[in-house]
C-alpha atoms as a PDB file:
ATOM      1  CA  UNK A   1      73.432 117.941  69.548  1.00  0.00           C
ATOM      2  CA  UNK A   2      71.565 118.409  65.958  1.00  0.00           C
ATOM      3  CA  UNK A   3      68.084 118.886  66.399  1.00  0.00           C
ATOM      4  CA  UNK A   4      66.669 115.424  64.728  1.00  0.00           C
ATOM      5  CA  UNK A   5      68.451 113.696  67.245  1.00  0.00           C
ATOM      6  CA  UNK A   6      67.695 115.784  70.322  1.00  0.00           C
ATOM      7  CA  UNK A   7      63.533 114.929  68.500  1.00  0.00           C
ATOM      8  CA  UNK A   8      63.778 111.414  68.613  1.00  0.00           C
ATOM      9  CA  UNK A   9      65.398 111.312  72.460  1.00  0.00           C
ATOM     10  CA  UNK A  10      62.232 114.118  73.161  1.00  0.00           C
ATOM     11  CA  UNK A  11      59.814 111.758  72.083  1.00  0.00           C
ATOM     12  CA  UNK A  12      62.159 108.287  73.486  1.00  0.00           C
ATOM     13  CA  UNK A  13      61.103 109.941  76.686  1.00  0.00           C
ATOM     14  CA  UNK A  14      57.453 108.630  76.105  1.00  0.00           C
ATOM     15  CA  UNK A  15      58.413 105.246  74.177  1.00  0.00           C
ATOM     16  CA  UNK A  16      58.076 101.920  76.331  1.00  0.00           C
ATOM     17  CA  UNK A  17      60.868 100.859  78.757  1.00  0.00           C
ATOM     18  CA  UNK A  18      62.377  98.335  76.713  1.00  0.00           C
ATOM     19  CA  UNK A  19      62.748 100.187  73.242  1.00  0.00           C
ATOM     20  CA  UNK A  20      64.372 102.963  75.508  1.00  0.00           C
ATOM     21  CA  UNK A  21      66.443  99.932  76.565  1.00  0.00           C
ATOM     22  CA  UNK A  22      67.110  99.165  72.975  1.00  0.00           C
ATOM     23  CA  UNK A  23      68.068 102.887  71.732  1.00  0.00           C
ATOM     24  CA  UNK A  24      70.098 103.189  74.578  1.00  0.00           C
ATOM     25  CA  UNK A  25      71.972  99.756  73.354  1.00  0.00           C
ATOM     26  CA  UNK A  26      72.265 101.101  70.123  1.00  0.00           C
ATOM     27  CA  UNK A  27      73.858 104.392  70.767  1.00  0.00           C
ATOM     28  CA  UNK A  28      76.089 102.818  73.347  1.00  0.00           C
ATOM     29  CA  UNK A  29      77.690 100.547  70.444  1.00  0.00           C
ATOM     30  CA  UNK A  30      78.056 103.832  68.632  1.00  0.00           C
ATOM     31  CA  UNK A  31      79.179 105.644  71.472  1.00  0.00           C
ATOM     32  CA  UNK A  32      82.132 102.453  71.295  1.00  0.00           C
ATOM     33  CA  UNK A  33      83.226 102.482  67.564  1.00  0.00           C
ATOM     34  CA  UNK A  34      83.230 106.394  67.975  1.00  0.00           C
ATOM     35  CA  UNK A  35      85.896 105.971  70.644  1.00  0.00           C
ATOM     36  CA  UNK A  36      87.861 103.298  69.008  1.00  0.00           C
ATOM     37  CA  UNK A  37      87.637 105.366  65.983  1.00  0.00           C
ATOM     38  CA  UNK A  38      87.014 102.220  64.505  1.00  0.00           C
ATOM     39  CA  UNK A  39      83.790 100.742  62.814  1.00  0.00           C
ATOM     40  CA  UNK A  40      83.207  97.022  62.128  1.00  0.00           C
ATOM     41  CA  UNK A  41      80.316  96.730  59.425  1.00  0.00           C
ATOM     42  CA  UNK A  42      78.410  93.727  60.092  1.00  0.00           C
ATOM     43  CA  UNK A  43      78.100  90.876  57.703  1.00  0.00           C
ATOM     44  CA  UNK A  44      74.953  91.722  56.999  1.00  0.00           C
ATOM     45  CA  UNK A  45      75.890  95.231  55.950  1.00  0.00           C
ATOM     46  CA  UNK A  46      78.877  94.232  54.146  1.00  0.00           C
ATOM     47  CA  UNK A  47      76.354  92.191  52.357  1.00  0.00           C
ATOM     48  CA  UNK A  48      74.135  94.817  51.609  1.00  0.00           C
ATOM     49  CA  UNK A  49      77.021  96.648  49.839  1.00  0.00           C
ATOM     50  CA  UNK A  50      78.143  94.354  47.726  1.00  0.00           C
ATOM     51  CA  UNK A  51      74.519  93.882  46.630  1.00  0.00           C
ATOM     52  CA  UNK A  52      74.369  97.244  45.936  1.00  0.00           C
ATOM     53  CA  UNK A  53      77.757  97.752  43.738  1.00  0.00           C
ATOM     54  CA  UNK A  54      77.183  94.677  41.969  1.00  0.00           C
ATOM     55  CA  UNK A  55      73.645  96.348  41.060  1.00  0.00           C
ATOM     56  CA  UNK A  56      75.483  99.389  40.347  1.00  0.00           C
ATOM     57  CA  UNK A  57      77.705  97.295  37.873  1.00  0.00           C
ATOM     58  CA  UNK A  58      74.641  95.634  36.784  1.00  0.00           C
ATOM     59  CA  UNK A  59      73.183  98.618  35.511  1.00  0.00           C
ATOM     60  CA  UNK A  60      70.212  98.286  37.749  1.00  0.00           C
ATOM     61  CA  UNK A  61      70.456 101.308  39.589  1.00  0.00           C
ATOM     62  CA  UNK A  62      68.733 104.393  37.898  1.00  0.00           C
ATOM     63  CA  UNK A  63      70.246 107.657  37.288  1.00  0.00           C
ATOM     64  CA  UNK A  64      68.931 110.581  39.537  1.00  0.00           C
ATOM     65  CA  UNK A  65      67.045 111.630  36.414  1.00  0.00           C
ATOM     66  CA  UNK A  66      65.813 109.007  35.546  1.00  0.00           C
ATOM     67  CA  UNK A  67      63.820 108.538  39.059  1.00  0.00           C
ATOM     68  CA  UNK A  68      62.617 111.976  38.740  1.00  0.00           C
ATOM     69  CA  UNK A  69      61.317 111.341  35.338  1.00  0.00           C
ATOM     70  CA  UNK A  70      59.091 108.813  36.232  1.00  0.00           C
ATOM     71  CA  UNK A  71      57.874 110.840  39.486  1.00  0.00           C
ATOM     72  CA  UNK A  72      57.495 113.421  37.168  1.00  0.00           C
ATOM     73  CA  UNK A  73      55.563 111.172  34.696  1.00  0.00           C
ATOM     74  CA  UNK A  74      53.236 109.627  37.665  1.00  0.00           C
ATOM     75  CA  UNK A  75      52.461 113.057  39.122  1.00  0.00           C
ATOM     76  CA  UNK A  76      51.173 114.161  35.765  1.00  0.00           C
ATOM     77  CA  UNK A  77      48.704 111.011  35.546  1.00  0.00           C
END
């Protein structure tokens, strides 16, 4: 187990019944598509990605430079 996930079950462990409900949910549906070796995006996430390539297309998306040149420009001010 990598240790970010073995952190969040550590502190799960002190998280209110139903959330633990919900995580365990979660990684039960995960636990499925892992053994089906399937996974079905949701329409929500298949959404969300044509979103982002038509952005991409768009031109909206900046460059990796460019979003460290205006961190680099804010940390300055």
């Amino acid at each position: 187990m990598i240790a970010k996930l073995k952190e969040v079950f550590d502190r799960a462990e002190k998280w209110p019944e139903e959330m633990q409900r919900e995580l365990a949910e979660i990684a039960n549906e995960i636990d499925r598509e892992v053994a089906e070796g399937v996974y079905n995006p949701t329409a929500a996430e298949l959404r969300a990605i044509e979103e982002a390539i038509a952005a991409v297309d768009r031109g909206e998306i900046a460059t990796e430079a460019e979003v460290e040149a205006v961190f680099a420009k804010n940390r300055r001010a």
